[in-house]
Protein backbone atom coordinates (compact mmCIF):
# COMPACT_ATOMS: atom_id res chain seq x y z
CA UNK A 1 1.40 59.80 19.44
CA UNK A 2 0.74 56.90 16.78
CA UNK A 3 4.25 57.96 15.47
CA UNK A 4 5.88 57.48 18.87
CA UNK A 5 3.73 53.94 19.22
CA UNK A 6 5.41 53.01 16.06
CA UNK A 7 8.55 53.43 16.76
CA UNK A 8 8.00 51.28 20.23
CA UNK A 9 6.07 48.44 18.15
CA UNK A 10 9.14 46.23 17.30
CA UNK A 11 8.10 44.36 13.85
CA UNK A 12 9.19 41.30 15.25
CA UNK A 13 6.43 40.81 17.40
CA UNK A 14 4.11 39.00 14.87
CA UNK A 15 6.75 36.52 14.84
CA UNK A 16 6.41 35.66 18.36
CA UNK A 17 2.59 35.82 18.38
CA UNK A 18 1.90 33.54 15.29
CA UNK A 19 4.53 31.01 16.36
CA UNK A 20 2.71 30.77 19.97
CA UNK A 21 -0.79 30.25 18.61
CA UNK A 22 0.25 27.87 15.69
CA UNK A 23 1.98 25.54 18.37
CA UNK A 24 -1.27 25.89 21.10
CA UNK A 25 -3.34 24.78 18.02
CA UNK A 26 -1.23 22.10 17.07
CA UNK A 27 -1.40 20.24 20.90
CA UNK A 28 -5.39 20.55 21.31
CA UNK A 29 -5.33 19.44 18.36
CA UNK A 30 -2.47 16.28 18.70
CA UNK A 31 -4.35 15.24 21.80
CA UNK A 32 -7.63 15.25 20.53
CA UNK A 33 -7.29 13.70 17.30
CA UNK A 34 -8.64 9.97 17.30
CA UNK A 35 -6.30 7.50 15.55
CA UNK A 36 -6.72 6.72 12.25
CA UNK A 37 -5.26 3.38 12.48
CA UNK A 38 -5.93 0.31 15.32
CA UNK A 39 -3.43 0.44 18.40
CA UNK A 40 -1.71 -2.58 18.97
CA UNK A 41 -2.40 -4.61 22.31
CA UNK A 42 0.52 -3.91 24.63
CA UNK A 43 0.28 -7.33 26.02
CA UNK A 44 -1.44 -11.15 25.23
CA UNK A 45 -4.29 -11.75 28.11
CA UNK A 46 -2.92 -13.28 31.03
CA UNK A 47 -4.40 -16.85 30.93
CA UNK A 48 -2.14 -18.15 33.65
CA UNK A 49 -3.28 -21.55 34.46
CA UNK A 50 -5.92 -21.89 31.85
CA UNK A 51 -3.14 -21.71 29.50
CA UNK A 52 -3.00 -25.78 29.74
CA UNK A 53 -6.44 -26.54 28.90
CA UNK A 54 -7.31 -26.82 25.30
CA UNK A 55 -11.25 -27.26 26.47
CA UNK A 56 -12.46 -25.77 29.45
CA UNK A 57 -16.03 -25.47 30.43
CA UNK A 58 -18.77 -24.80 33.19
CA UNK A 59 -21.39 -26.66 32.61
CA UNK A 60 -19.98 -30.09 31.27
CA UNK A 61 -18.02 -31.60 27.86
CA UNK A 62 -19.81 -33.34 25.01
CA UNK A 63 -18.59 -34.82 21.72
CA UNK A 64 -20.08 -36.51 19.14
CA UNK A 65 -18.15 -38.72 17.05
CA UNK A 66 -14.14 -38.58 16.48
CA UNK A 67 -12.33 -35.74 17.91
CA UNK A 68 -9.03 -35.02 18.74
CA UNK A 69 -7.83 -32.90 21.53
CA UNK A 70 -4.28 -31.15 22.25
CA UNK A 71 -4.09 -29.83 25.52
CA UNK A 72 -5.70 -30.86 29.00
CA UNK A 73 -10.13 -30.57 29.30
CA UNK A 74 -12.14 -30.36 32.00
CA UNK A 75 -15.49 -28.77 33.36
CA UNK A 76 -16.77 -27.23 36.65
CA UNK A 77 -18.90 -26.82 38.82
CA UNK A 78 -20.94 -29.28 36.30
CA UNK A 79 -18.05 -32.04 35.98
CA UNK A 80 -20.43 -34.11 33.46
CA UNK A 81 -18.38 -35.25 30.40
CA UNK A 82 -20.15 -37.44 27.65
CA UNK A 83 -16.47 -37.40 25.78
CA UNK A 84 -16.54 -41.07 23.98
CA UNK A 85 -14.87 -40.88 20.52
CA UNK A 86 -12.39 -38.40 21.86
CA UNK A 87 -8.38 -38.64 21.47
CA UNK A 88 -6.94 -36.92 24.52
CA UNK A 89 -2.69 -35.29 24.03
CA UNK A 90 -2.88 -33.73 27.25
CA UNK A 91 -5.17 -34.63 30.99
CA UNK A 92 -8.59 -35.18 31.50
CA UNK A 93 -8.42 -32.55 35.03
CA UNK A 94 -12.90 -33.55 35.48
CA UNK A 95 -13.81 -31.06 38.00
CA UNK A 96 -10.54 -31.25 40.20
CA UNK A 97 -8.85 -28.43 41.79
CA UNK A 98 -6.52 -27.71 38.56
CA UNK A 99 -9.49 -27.47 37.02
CA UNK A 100 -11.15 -24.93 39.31
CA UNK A 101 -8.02 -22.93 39.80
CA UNK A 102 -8.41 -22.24 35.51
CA UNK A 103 -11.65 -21.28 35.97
CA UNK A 104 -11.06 -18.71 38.64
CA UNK A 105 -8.17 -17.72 36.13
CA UNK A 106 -10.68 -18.06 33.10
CA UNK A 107 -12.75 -15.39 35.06
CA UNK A 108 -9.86 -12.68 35.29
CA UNK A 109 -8.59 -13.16 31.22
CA UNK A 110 -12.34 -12.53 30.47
CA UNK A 111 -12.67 -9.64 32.54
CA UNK A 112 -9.32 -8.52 31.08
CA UNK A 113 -10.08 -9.18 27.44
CA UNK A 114 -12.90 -7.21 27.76
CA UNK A 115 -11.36 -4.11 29.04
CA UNK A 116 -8.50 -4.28 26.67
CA UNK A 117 -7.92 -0.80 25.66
CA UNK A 118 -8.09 1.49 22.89
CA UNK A 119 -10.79 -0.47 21.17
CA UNK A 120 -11.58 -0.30 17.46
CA UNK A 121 -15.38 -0.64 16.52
CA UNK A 122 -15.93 -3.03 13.65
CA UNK A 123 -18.52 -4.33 11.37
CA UNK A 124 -20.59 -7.36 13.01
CA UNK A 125 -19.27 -9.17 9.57
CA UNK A 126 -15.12 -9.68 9.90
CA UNK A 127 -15.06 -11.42 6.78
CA UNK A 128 -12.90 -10.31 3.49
CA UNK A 129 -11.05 -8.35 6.18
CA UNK A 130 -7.44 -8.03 6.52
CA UNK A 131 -6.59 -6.59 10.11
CA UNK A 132 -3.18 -5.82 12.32
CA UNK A 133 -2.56 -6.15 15.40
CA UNK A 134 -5.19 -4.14 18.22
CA UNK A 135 -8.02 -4.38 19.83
CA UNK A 136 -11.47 -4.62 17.96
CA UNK A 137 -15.05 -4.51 19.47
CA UNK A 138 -18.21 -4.88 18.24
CA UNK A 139 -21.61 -3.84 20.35
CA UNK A 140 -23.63 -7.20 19.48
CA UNK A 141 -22.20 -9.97 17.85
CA UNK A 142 -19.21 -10.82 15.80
CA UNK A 143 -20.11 -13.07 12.43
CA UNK A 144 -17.50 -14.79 9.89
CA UNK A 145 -18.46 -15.76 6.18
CA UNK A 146 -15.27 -16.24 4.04
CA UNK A 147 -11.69 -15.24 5.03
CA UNK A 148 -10.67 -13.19 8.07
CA UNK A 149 -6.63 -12.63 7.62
CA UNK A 150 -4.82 -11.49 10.24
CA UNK A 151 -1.53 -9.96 9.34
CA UNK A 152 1.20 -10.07 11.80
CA UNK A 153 3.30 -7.39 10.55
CA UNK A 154 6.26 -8.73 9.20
CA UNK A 155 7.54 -9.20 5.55
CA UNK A 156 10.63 -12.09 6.57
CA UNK A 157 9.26 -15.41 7.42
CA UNK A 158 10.12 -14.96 11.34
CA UNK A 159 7.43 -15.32 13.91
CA UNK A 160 5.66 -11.98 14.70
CA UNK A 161 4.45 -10.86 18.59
CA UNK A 162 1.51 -8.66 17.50
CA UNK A 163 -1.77 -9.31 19.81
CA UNK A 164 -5.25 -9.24 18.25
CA UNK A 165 -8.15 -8.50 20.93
CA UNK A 166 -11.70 -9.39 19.48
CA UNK A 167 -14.21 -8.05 21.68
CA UNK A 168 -17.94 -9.33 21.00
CA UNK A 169 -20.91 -8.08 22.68
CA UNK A 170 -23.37 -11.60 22.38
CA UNK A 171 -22.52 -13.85 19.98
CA UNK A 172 -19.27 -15.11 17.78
CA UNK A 173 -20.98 -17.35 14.54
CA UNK A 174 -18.87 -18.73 11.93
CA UNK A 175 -20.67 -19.81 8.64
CA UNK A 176 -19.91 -22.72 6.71
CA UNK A 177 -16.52 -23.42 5.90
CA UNK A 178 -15.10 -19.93 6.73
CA UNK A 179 -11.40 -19.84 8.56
CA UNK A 180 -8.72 -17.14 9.73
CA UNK A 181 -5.79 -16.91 7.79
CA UNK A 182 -2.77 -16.09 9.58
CA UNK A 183 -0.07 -13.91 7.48
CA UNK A 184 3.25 -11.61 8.27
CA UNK A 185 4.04 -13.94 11.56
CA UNK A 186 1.36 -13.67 13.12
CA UNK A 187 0.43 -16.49 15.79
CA UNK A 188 -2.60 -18.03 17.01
CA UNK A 189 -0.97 -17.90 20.45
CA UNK A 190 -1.77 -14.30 20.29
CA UNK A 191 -5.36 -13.66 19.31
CA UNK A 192 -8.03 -13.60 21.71
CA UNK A 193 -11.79 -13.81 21.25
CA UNK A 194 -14.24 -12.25 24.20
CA UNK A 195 -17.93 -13.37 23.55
CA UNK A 196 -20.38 -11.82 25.93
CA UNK A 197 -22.96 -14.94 24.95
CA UNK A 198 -22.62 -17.98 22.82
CA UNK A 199 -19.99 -18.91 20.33
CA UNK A 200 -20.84 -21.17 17.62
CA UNK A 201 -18.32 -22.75 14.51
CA UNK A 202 -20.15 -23.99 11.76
CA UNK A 203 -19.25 -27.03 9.88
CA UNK A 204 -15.60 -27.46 8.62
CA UNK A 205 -14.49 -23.54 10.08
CA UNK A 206 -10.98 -23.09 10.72
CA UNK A 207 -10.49 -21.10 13.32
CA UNK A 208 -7.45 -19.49 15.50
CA UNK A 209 -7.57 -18.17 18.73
CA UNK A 210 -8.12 -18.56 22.06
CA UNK A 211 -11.97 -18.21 22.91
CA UNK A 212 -13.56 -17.42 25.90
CA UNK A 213 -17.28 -17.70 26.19
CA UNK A 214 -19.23 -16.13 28.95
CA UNK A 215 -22.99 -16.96 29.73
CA UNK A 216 -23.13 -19.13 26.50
CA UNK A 217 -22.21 -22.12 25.14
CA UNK A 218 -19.67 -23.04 22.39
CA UNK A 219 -20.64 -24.97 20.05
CA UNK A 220 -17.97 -26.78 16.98
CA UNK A 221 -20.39 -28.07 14.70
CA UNK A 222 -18.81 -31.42 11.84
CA UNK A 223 -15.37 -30.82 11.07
CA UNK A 224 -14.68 -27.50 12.64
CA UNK A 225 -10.57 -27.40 13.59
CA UNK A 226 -9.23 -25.10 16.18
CA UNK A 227 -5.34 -23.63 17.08
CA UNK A 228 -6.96 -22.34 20.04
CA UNK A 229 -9.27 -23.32 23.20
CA UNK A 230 -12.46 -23.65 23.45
CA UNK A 231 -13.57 -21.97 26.68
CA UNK A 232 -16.49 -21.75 28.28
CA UNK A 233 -17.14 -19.58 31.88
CA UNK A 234 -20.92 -21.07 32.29
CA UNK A 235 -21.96 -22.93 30.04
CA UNK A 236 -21.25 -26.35 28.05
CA UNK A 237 -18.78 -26.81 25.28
CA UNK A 238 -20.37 -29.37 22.49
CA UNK A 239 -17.91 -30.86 19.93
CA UNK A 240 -18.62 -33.05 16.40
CA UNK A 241 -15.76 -34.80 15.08
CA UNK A 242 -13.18 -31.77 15.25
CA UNK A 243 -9.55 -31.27 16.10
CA UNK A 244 -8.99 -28.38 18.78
CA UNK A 245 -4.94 -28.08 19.19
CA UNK A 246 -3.61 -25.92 22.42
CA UNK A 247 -1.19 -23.08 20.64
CA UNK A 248 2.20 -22.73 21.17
CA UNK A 249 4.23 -19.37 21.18
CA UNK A 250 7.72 -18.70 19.24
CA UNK A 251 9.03 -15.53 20.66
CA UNK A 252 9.78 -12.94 17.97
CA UNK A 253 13.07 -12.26 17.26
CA UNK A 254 15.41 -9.23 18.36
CA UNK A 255 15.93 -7.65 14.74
CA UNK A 256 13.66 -5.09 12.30
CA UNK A 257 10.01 -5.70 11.63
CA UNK A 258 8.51 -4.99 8.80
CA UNK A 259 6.51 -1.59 10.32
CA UNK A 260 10.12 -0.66 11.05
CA UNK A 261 10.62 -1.06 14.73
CA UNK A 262 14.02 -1.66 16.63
CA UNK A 263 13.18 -5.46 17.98
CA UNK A 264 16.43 -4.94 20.13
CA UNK A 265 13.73 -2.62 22.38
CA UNK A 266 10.48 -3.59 20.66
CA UNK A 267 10.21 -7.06 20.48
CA UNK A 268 9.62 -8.56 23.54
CA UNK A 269 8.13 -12.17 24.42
CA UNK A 270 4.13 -12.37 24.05
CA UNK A 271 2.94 -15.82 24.69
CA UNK A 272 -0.10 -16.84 25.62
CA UNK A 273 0.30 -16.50 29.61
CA UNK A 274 0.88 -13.21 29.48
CA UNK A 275 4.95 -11.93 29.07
CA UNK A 276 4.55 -8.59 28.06
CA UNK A 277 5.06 -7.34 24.36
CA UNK A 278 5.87 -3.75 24.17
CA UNK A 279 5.93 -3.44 20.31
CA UNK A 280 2.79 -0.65 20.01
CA UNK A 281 3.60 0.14 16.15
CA UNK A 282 0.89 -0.22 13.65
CA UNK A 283 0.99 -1.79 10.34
CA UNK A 284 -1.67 -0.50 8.04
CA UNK A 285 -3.18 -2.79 5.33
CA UNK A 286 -4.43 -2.13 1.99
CA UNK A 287 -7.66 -3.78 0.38
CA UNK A 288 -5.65 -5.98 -1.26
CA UNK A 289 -4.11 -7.45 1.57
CA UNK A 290 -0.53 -5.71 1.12
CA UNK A 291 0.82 -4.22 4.24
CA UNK A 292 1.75 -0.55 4.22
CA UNK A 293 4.64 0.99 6.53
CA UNK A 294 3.62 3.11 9.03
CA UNK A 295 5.97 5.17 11.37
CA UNK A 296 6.63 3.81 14.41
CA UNK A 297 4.38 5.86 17.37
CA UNK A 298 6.04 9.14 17.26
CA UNK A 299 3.58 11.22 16.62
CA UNK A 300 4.25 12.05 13.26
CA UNK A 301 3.40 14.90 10.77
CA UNK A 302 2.04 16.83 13.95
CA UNK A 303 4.88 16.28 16.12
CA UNK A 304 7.69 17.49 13.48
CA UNK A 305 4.53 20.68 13.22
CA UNK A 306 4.95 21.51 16.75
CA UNK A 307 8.55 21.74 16.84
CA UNK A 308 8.73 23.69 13.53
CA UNK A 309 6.49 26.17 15.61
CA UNK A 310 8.14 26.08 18.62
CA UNK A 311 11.34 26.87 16.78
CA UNK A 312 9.21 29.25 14.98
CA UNK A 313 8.23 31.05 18.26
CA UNK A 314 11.97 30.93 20.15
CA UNK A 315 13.27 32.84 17.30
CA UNK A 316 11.08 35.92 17.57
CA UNK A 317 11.16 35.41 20.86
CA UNK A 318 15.34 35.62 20.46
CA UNK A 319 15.21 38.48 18.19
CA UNK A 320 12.91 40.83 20.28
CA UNK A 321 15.10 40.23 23.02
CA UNK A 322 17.80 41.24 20.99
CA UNK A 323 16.94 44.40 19.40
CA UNK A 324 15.82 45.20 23.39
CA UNK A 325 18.95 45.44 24.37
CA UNK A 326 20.85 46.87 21.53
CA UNK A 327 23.01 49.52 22.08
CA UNK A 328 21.37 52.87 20.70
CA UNK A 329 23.88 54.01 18.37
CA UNK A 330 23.51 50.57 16.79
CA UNK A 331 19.64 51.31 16.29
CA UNK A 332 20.46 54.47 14.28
């Protein structure tokens, strides 16, 4: 009996068998792997009409000393502005209806900022950090001493459409005379700061970004400078002899990046009210600052692992099928 079960058993059998479980292991596992490395924003928050104002606030505008403003300001439903000392490149809107049309649009980029998806946890401390383009969330507040550098991704001087997505529980708090570097292209135009509470800029900060406070004020303390806006759902933005300038976008162009993407597909417009981006590669960076190529999102080392062992499995499969149906005198 065992003798006549042998000589049914074909030997190519394991073949099949191993091949089938390697590649069911392989997809639990591809799906439920986490990614190592932050995914980029698909697209810039969708400001729409708020995209004008360089200040924007709900409980009134104050300013102490000289500041300089590029980009429109205003404040509802408290219009009170206490703005003397203030050079205006752009329209004072007061409490008008442009005004209240941004801050029913001011509601929706908030809501949308915060739901950006996938989000990366990181420290309450960004500074010393060098990160790419994604979404990043901390439960409580976000804090700044030193350098944050944002790298955009590319290694050739030309303007990069990578979105950055800073998602803050409370507070944002700069310290003294920290700033965000910008490096590989990356553009102010395209960073975006969700604070659940209050932000506030310590003296002589340089900051990028678009901010968007929600039951809190925002406060730029002496000397703070802004590529940004200031914006505040609730509460009362207070300035002290600061320059806040309304970013511009440069759309990136339609050749390579740096984390080797085609920009003929990739590289799409990504400006600040809200033309979609679809380049989703990653860039890692290094502790020094460098940035490291990473495969564009193709599922790498696993992927080329599944199809190894789906090829694996199709050719026991092939075999068996073949020594089924072979002629007897051939099996001799």
């Amino acid at each position: 009996m065992l003798a006549a079960f042998a000589g049914q058993f074909d030997r190519r059998l394991p073949i099949a068998i191993v091949g089938s479980a390697v590649l069911a292991t392989l997809a639990v596992a591809s799906i439920r792997a986490p990614a190592a490395q932050a995914a980029d924003a698909d697209t810039p928050v969708q400001l729409r009409t708020t995209s004008q104002f360089a200040v924007l606030a709900g409980a009134g505008i104050t300013n102490t000393g000289t500041t300089t403003i590029q980009g429109d300001i205003g404040s509802f439903p408290t219009t009170d502005q206490t703005i003397s000392g203030v050079t205006l490149d752009g329209t004072n809107q007061a409490g008008n209806a442009v005004t209240q049309q941004a801050k029913r649009d001011l509601v929706a980029a908030y809501d949308e900022a915060a739901g950006a998806l996938p989000p990366t946890s990181v420290e309450t401390e960004l500074g010393g950090k060098t990160l790419v383009g994604g979404v990043y969330k901390a439960a409580t507040e976000l804090g700044l001493t030193g350098t944050l550098t944002l790298d955009g991704g590319r290694s050739d001087g030309l303007p990069s459409n990578k979105v950055f997505i800073f998602q803050a529980g409370t507070t944002l708090i700069t310290e003294v005379d920290s700033e965000v570097v910008l490096t590989g292209g990356a553009q102010a135009c395209n960073i975006f700061w969700q604070v659940g509470s209050a932000a506030t800029f310590k003296t002589r900060t340089a900051f990028r970004g678009t901010v968007m406070a929600y039951t809190g004020a925002i406060t730029a303390q002496q000397g703070a400078t802004f590529v940004g806006r200031l914006l505040a759902r609730d509460s009362a933005v207070t300035m002290d002899n600061n320059t806040i300038s309304r970013p511009s976008c440069v759309v990136g162009p339609d050749g390579p990046d740096a984390d080797g993407t085609d920009g003929t597909i990739a590289d799409v417009d990504a400006d600040a009210e809200g033309t979609p981006s679809t380049d989703g590669d990653a860039v890692a960076s290094t502790s020094d600052g460098n940035s490291t190529v990473e495969l564009p999102d193709s599922g790498g080392p696993t992927l080329w692992l599944l199809a190894a062992a789906a090829a694996f499995m199709l050719t026991g499969t092939t075999m068996m099928r073949r020594s089924r149906y072979r002629p007897a005198h051939a099996a001799r």
